[in-house]
C-alpha atoms as a PDB file:
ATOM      1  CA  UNK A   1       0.000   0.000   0.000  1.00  0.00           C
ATOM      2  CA  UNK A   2       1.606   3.167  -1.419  1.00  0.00           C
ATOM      3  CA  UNK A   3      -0.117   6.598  -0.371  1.00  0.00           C
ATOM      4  CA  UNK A   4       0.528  10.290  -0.975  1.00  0.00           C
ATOM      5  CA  UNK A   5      -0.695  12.623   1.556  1.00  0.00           C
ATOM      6  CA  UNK A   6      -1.271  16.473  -0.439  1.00  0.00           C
ATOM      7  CA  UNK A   7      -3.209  19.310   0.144  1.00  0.00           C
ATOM      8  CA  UNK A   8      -2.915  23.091   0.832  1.00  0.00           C
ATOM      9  CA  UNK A   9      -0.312  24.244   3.257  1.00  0.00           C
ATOM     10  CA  UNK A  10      -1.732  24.433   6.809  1.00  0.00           C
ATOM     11  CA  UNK A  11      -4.680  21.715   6.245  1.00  0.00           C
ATOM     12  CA  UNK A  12      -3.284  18.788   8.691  1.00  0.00           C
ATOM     13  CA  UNK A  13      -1.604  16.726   5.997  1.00  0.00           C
ATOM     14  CA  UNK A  14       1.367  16.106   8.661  1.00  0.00           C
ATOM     15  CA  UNK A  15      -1.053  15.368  11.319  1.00  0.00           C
ATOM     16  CA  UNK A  16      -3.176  12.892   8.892  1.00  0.00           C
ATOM     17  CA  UNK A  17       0.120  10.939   7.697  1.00  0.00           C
ATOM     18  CA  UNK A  18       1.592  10.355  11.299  1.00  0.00           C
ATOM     19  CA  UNK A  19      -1.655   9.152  12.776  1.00  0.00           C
ATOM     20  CA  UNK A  20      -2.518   6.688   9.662  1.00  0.00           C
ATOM     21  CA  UNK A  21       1.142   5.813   9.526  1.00  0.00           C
ATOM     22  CA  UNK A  22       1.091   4.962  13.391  1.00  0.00           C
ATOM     23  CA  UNK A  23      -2.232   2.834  12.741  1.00  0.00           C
ATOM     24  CA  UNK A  24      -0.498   0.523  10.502  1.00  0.00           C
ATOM     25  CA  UNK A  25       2.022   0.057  12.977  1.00  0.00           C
ATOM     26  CA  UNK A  26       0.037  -0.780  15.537  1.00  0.00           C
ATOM     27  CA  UNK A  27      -1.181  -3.562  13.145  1.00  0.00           C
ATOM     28  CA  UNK A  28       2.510  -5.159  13.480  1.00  0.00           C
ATOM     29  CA  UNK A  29       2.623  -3.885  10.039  1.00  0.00           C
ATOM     30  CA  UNK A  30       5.841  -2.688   8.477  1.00  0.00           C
ATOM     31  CA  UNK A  31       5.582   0.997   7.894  1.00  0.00           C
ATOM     32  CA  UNK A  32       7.909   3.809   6.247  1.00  0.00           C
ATOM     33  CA  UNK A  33       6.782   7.501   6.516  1.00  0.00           C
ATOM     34  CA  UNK A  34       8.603   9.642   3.795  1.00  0.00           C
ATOM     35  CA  UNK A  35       9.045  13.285   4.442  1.00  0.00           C
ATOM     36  CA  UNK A  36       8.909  15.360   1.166  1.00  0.00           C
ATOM     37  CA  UNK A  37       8.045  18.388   2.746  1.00  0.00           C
ATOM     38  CA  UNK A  38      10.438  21.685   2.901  1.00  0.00           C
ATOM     39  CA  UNK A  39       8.692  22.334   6.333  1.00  0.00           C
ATOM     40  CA  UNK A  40       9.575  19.124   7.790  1.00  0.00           C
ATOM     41  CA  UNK A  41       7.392  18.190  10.759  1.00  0.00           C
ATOM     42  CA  UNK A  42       6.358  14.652  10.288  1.00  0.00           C
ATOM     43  CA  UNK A  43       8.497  13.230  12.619  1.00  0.00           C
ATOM     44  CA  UNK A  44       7.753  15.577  15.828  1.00  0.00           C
ATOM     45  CA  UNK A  45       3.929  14.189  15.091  1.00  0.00           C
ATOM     46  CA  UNK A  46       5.129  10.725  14.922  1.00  0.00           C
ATOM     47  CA  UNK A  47       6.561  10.929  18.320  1.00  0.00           C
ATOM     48  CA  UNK A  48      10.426  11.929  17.732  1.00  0.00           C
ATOM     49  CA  UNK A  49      12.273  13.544  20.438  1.00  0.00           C
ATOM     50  CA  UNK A  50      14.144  16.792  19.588  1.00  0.00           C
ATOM     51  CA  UNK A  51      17.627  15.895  19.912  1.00  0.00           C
ATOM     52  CA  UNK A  52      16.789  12.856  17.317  1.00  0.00           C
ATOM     53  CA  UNK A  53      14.905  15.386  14.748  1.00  0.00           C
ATOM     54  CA  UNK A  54      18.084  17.724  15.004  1.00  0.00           C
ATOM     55  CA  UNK A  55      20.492  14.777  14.038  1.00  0.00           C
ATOM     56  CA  UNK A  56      18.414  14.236  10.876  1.00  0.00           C
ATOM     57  CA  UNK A  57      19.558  15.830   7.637  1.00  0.00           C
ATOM     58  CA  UNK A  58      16.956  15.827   4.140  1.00  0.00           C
ATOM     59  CA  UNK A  59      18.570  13.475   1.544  1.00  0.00           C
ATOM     60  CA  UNK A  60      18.195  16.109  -1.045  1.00  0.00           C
ATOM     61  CA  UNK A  61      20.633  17.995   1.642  1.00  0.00           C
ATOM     62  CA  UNK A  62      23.579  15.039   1.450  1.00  0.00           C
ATOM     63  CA  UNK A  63      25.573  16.419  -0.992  1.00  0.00           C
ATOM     64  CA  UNK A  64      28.281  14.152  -0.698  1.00  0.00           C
ATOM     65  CA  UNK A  65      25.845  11.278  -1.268  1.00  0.00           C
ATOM     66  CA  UNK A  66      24.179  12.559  -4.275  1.00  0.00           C
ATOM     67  CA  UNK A  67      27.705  12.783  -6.026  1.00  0.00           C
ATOM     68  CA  UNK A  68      28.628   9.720  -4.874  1.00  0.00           C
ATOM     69  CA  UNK A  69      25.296   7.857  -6.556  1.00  0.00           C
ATOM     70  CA  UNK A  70      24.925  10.219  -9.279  1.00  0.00           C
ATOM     71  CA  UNK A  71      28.632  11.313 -10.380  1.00  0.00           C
ATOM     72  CA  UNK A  72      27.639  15.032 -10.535  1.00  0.00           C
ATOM     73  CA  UNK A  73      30.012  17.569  -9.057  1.00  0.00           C
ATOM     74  CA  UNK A  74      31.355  21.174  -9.649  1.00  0.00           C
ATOM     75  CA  UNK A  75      33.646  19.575 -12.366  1.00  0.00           C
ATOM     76  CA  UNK A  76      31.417  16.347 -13.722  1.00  0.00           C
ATOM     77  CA  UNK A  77      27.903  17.884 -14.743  1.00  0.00           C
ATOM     78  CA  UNK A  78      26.932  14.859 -16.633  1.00  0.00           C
ATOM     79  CA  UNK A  79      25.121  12.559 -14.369  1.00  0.00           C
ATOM     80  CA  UNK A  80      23.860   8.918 -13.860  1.00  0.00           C
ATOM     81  CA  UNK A  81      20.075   8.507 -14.472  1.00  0.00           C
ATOM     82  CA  UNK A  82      19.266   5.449 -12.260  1.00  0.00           C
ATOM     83  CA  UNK A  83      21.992   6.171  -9.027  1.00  0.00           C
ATOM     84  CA  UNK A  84      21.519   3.140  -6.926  1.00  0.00           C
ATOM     85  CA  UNK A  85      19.208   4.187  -3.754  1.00  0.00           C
ATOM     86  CA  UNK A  86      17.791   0.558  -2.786  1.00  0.00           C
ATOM     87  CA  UNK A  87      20.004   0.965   0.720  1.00  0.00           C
ATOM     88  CA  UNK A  88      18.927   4.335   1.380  1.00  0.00           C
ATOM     89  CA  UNK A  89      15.864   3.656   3.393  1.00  0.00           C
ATOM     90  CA  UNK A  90      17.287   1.484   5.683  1.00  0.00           C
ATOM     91  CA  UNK A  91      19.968   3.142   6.265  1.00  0.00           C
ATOM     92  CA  UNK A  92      19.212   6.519   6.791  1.00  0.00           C
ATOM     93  CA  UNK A  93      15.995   6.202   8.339  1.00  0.00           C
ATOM     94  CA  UNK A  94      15.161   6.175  11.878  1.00  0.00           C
ATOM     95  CA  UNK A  95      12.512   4.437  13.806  1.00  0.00           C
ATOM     96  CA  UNK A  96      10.199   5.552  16.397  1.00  0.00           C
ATOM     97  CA  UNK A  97       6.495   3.786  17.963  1.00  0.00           C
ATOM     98  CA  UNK A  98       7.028   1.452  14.826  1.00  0.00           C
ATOM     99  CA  UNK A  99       6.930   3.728  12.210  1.00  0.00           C
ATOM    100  CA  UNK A 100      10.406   4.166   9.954  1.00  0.00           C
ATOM    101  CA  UNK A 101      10.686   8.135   9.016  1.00  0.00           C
ATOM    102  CA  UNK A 102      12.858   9.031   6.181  1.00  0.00           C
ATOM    103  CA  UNK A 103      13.594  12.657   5.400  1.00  0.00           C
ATOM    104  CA  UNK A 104      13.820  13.153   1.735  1.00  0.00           C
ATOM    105  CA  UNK A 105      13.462  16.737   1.455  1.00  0.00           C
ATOM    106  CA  UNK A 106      12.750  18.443  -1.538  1.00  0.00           C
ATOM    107  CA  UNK A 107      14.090  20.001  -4.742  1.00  0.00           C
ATOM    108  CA  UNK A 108      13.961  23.896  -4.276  1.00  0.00           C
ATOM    109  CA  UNK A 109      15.578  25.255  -7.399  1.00  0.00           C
ATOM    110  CA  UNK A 110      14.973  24.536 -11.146  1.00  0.00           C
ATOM    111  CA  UNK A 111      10.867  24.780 -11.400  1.00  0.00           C
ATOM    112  CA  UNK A 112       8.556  22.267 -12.201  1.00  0.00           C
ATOM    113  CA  UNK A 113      11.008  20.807 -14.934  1.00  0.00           C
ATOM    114  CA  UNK A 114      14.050  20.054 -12.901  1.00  0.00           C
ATOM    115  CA  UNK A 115      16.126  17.696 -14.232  1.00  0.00           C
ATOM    116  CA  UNK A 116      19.190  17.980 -11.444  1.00  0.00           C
ATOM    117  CA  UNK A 117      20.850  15.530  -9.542  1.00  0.00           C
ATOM    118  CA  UNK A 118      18.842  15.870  -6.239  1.00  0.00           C
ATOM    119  CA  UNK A 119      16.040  15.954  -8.641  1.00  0.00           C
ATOM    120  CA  UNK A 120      17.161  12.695 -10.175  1.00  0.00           C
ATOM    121  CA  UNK A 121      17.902  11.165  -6.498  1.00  0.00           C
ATOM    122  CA  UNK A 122      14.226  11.746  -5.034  1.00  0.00           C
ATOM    123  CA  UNK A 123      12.273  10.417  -7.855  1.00  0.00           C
ATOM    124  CA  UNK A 124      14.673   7.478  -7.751  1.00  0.00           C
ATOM    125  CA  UNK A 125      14.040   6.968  -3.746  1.00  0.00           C
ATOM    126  CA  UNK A 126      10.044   7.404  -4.037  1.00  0.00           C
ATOM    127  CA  UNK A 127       9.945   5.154  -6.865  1.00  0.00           C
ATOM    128  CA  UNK A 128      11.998   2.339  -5.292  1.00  0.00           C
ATOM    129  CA  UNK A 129       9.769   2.834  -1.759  1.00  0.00           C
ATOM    130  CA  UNK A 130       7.094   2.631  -4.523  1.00  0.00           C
ATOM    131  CA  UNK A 131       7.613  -0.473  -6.682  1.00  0.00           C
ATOM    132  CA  UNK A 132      10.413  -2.517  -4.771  1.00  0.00           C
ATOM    133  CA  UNK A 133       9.458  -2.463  -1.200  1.00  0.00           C
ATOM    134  CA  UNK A 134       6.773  -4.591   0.723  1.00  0.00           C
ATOM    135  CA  UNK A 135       6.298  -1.896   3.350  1.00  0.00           C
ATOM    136  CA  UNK A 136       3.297   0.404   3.960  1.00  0.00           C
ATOM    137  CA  UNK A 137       4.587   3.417   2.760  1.00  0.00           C
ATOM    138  CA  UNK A 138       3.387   6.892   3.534  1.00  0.00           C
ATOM    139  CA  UNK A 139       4.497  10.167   1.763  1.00  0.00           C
ATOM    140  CA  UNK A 140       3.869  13.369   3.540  1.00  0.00           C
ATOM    141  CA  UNK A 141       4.174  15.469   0.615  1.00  0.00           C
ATOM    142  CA  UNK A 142       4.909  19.519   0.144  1.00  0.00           C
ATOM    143  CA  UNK A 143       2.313  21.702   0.032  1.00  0.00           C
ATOM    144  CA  UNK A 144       0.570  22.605  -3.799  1.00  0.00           C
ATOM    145  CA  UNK A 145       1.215  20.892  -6.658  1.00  0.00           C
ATOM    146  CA  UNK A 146       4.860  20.931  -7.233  1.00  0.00           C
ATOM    147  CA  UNK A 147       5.638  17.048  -6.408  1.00  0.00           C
ATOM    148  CA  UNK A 148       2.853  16.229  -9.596  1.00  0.00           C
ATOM    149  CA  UNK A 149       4.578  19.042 -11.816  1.00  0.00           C
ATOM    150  CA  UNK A 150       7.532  16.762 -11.312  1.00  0.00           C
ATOM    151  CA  UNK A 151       6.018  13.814 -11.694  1.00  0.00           C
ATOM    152  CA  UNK A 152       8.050  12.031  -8.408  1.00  0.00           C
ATOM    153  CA  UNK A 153       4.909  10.471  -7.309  1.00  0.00           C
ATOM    154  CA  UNK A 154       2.932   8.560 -10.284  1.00  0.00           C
ATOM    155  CA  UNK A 155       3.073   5.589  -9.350  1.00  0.00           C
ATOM    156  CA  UNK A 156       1.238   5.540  -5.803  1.00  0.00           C
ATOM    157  CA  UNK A 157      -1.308   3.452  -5.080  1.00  0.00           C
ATOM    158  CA  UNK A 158      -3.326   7.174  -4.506  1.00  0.00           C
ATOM    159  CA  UNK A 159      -3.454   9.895  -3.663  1.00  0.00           C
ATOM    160  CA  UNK A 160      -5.650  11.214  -0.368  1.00  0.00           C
ATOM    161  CA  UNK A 161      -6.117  15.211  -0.365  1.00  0.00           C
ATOM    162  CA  UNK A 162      -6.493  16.567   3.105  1.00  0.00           C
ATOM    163  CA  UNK A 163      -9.166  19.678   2.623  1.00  0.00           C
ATOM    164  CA  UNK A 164     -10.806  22.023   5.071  1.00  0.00           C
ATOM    165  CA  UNK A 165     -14.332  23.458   4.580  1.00  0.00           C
ATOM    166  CA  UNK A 166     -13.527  25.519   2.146  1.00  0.00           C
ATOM    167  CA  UNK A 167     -13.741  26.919  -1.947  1.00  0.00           C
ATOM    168  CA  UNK A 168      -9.989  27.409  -2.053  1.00  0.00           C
ATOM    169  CA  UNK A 169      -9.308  23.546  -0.729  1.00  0.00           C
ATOM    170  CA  UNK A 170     -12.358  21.945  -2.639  1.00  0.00           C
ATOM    171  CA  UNK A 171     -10.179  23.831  -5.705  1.00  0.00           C
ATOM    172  CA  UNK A 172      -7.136  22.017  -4.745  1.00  0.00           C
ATOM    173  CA  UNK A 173      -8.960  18.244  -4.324  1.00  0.00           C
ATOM    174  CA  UNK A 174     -10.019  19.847  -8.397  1.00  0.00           C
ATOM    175  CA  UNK A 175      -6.542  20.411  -9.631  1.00  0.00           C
ATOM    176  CA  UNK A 176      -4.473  17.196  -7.704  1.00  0.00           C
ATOM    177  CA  UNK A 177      -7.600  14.779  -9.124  1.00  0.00           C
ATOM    178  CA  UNK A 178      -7.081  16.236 -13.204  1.00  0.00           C
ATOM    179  CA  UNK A 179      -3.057  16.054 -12.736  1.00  0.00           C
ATOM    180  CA  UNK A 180      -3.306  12.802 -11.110  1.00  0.00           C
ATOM    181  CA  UNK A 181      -5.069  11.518 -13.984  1.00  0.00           C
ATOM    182  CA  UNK A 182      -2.463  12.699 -16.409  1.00  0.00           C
ATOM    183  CA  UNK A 183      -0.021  10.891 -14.329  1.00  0.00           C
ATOM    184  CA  UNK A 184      -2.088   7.292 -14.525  1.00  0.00           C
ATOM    185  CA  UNK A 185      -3.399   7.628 -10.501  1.00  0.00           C
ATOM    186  CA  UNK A 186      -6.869   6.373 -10.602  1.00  0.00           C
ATOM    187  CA  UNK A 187      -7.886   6.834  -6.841  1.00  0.00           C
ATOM    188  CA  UNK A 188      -7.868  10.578  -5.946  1.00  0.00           C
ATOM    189  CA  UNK A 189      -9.503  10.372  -2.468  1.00  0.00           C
ATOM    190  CA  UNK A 190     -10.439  13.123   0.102  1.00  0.00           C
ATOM    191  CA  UNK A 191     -10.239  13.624   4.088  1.00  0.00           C
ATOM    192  CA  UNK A 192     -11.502  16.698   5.353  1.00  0.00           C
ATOM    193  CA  UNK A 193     -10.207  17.993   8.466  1.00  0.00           C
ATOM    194  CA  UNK A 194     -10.954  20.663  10.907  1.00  0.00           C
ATOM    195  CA  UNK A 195     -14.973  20.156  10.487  1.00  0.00           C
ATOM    196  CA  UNK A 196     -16.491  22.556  12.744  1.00  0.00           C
ATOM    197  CA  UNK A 197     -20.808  21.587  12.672  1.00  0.00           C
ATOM    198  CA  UNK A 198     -23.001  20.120  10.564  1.00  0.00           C
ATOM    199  CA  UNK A 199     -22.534  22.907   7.916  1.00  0.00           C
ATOM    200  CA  UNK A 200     -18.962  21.932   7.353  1.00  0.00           C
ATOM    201  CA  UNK A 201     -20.140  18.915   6.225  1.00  0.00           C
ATOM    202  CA  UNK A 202     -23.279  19.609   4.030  1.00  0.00           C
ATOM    203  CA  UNK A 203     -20.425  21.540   2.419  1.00  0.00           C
ATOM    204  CA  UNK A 204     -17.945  19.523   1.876  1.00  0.00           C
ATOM    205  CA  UNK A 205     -21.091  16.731   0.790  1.00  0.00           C
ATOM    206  CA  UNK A 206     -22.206  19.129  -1.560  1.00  0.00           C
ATOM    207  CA  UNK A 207     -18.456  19.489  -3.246  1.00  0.00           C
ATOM    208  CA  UNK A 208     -16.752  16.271  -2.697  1.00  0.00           C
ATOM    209  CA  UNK A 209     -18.327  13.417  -4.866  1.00  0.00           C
ATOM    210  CA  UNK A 210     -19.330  10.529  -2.246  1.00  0.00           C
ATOM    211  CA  UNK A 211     -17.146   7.843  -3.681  1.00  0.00           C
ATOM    212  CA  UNK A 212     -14.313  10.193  -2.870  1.00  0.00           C
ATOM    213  CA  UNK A 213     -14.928  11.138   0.561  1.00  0.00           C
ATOM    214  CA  UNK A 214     -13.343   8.915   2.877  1.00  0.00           C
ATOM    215  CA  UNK A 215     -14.497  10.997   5.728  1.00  0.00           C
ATOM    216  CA  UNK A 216     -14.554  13.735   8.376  1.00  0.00           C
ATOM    217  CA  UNK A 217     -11.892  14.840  11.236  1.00  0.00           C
ATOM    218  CA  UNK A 218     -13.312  17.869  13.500  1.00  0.00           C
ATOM    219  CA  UNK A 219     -11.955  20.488  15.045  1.00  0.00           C
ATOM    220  CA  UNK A 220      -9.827  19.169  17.724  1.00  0.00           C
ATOM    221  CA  UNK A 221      -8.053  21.369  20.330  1.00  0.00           C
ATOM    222  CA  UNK A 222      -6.457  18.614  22.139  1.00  0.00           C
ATOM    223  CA  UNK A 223      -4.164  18.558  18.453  1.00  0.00           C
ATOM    224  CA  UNK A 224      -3.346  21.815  19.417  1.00  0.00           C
ATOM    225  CA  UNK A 225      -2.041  21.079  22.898  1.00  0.00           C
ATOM    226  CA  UNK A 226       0.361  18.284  21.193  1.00  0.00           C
ATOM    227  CA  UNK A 227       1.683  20.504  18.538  1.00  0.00           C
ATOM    228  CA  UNK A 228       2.853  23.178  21.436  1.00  0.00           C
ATOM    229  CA  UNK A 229       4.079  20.311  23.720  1.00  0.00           C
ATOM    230  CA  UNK A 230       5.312  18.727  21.059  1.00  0.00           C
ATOM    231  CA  UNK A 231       3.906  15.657  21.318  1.00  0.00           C
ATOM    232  CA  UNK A 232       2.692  13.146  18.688  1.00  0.00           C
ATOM    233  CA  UNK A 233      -1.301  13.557  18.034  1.00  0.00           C
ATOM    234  CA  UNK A 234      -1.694  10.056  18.100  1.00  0.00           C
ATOM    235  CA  UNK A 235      -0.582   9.923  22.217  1.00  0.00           C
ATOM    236  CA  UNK A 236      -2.878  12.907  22.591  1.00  0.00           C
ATOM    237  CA  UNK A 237      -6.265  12.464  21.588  1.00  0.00           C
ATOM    238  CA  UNK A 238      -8.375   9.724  21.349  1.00  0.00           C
ATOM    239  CA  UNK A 239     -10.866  11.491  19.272  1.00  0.00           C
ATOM    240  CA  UNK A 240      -9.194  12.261  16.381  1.00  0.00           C
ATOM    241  CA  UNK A 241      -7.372   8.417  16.777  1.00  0.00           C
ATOM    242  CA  UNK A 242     -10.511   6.978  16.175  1.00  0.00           C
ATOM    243  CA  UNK A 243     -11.304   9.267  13.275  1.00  0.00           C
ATOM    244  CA  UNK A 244      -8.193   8.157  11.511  1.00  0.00           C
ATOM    245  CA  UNK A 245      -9.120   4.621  12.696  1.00  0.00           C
ATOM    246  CA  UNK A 246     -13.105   5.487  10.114  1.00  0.00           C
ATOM    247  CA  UNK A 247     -10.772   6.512   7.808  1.00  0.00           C
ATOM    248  CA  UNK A 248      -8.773   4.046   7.985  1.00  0.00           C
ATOM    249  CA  UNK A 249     -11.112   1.440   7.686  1.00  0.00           C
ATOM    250  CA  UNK A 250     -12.349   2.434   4.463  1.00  0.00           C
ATOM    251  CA  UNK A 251      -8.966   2.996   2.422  1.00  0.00           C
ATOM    252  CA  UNK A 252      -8.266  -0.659   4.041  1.00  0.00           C
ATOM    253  CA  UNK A 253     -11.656  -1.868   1.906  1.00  0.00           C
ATOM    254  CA  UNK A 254     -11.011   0.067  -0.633  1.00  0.00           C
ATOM    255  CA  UNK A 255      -7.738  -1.094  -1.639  1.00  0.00           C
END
């Protein structure tokens, strides 16, 4: 089971990703969460400790590795294709409640048609997590549309768009589902979070089509408290927990 996690900045992608990833570990399953946002967060809400989240640098950040797989340096700007990455998940991801997290980082110069070497390295890494590993893997991905622009991320199983009650997010569930398509991802699926009342959802019913809904998370204060403490949302609040848990349930039957 491969899934993207996308959506506007500031929605509760992160939040989403490290409950749903923690799920699956509870299961005994074996899970890998993969960072690909600039704003990295996902491991403080899957229950790493600061020191640990300090020691962690982005792969797209290793310089000396992405020579080293892909020959490019200051003097060599010709560049190997398919660098081997098969060992990179193992070995430069760490584990906490269960869950692997690997930082990939992301690709901040060059536009949507980037063809560099880091470029070259994270498409590589997502599509070996993608098509040569048995894990349940997770992508927390940047905010927008960039990631499909580059095309790093065709090959998931699909892609969930976390939305709030809103035009501007119903717009971006709009745009991810027609790119997706372009890219050969046939499940475009939607969580919306933050649901305040009933109105929220008649709204959100009224935009989402129903076979794309997977469900609702409300307005939750106790993910507030763990964001300032720190603290995973999974360890915080049984509520939202057992929202995921819906949710869940029904990408589990769907897939």
């Amino acid at each position: 089971m491969k899934i993207a996690v996308t959506g506007k900045g500031g929605v509760g992608k992160t939040t989403f990703a490290a409950t749903l990833a923690r799920l699956y570990a509870d299961e005994g399953r074996k899970v890998l969460a993969a960072d690909v946002d600039p704003d990295a967060n996902l491991g403080l809400a899957l229950g790493f400790d600061d020191e640990t989240l300090d020691s962690i640098v982005p792969i797209t950040k290793m310089r000396k590795l992405v020579e080293e797989r892909t020959g490019a340096n200051e003097e060599n700007q010709f560049y190997r294709i398919n660098p081997k990455v098969d060992d990179i998940p193992d070995t430069y991801s760490k584990e906490v409640n269960g869950v692997k997290l690997l930082v990939l980082g992301t690709v901040e110069t060059g536009g949507g048609g980037c063809v560099c070497p880091e470029h070259v390295m994270l498409r590589r890494i997502i599509n070996n997590l993608v098509l040569h590993r048995d894990d349940v893997v997770i992508m927390d991905m940047e905010a927008g549309l960039e990631h499909l622009g580059r095309g790093t991320t065709e090959s998931m199983d699909q892609f969930i768009v976390v939305i709030e009650p809103g035009a501007r997010s119903v717009q971006t569930y709009k745009n991810v589902k027609r790119l997706a398509k372009d890219l050969g991802v046939k499940q475009v699926r939607v969580v919306a979070n933050k649901v305040r009342n009933e109105e929220d959802e008649a709204f959100v019913k009224a935009h989402i089509p129903q076979e794309d809904l997977l469900g609702f998370i409300h307005y939750n204060t106790e993910v507030m408290d763990a964001d300032r403490q720190g603290k995973s949302p999974y360890d915080f609040s049984n509520t939202v927990k057992e929202e995921i848990t819906n949710i869940k349930n029904i990408i589990d039957q769907g897939l």
